[in-house]
C-alpha atoms as a PDB file:
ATOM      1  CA  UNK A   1       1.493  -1.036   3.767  1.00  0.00           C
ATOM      2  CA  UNK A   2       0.277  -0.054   7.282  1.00  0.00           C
ATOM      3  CA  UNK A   3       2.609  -2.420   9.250  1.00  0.00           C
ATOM      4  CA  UNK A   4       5.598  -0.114   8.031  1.00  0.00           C
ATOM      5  CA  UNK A   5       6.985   3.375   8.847  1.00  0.00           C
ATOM      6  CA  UNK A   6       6.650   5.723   5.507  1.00  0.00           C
ATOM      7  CA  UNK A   7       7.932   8.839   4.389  1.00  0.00           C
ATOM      8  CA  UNK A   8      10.973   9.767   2.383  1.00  0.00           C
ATOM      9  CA  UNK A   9      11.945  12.530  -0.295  1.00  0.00           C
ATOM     10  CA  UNK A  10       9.412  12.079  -2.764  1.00  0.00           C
ATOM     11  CA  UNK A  11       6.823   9.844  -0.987  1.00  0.00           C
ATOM     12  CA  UNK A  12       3.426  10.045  -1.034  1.00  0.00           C
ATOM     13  CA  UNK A  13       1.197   8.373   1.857  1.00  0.00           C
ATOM     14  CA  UNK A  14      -2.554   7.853   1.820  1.00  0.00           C
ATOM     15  CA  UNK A  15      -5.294   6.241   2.873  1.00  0.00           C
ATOM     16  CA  UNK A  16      -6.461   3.068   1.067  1.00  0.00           C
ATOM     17  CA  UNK A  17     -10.087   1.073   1.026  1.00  0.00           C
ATOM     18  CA  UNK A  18      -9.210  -1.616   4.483  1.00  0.00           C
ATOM     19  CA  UNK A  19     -10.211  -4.578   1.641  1.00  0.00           C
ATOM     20  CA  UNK A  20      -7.163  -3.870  -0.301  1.00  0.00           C
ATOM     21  CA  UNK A  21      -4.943  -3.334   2.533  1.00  0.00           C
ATOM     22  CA  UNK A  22      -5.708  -6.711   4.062  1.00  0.00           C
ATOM     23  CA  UNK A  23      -5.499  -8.482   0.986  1.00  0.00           C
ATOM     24  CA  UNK A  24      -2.094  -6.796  -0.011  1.00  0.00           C
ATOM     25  CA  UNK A  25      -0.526  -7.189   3.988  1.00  0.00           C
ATOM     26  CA  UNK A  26      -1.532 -10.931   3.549  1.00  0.00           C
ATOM     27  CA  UNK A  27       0.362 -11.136   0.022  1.00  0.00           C
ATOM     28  CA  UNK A  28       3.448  -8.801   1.527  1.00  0.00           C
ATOM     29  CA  UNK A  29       4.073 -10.211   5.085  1.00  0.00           C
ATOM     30  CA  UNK A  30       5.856 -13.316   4.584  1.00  0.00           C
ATOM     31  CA  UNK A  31       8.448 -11.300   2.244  1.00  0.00           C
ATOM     32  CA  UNK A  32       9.034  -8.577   5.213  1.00  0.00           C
ATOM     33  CA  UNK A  33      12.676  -9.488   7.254  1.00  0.00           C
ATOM     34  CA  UNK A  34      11.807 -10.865  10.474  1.00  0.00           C
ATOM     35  CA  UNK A  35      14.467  -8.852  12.592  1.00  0.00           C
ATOM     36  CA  UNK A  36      13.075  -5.535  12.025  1.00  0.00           C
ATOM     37  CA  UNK A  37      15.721  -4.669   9.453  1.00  0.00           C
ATOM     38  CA  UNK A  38      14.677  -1.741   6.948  1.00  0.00           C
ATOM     39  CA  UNK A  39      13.862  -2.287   3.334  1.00  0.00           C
ATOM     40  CA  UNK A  40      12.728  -0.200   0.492  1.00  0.00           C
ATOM     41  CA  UNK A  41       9.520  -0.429  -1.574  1.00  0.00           C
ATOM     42  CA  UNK A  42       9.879   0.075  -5.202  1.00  0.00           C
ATOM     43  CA  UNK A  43       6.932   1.063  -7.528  1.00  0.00           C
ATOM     44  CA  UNK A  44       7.657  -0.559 -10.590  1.00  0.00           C
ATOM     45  CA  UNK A  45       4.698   0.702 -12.551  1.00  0.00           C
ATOM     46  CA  UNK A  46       4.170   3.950 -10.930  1.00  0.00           C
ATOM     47  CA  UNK A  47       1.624   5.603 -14.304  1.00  0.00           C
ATOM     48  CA  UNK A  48      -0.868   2.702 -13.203  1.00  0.00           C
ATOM     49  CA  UNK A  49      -1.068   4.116  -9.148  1.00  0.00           C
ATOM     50  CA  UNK A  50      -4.012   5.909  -8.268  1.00  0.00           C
ATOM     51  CA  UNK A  51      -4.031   9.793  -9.344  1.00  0.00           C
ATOM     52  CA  UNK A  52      -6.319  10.654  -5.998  1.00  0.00           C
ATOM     53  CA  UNK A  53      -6.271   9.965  -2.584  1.00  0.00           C
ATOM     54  CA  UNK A  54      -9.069   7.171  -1.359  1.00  0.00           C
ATOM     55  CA  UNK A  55     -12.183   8.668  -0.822  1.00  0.00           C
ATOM     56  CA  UNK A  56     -13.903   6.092   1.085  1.00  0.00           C
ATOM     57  CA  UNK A  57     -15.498   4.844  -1.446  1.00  0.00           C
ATOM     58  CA  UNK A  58     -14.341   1.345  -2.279  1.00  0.00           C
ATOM     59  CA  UNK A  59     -14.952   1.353  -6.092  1.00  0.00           C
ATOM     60  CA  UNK A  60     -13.984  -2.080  -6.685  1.00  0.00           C
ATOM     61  CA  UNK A  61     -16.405  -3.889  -3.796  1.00  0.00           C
ATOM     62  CA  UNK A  62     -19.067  -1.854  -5.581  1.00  0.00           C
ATOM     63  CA  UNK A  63     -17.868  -3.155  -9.055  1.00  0.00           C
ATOM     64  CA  UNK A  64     -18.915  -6.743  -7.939  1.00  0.00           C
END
C-alpha cells in the first residue's frame, strides 16, 4: 500500500502494476486510523502472493 511506511524483519517491498494499487488503496483507505496511529498488515494467504517482483507488465489488463 503506497500511502504507508514499509519495512520490518522479514518484509518484502515491491513495485506493483498502478491498476491494482488504486483499486486496492480505494478498498483499504476507509479501514486505515485517521490519527496517524500505526497498524500492522497481515498476509493471511501468503503461498498465493506473487513469487517475482512486477515487471511492468500488467498481466491481468492484458488478460481482458
Amino acid at each position: 500500500m503506497a500511502v504507508t511506511d514499509e519495512g520490518g524483519s522479514g518484509a518484502r517491498t515491491a513495485e506493483v502494476p498502478k491498476r491494482e494499487n488504486l483499486c486496492q488503496g480505494g478498498l483499504y483507505r476507509p479501514q486505515y486510523p485517521a490519527d496517524g496511529e500505526r497498524f500492522i498488515v497481515v498476509i493471511a494467504n501468503p503461498g498465493l502472493m506473487a513469487s517475482n517482483d512486477f515487471a511492468g507488465r500488467d498481466i491481468a489488463k492484458d488478460q481482458g
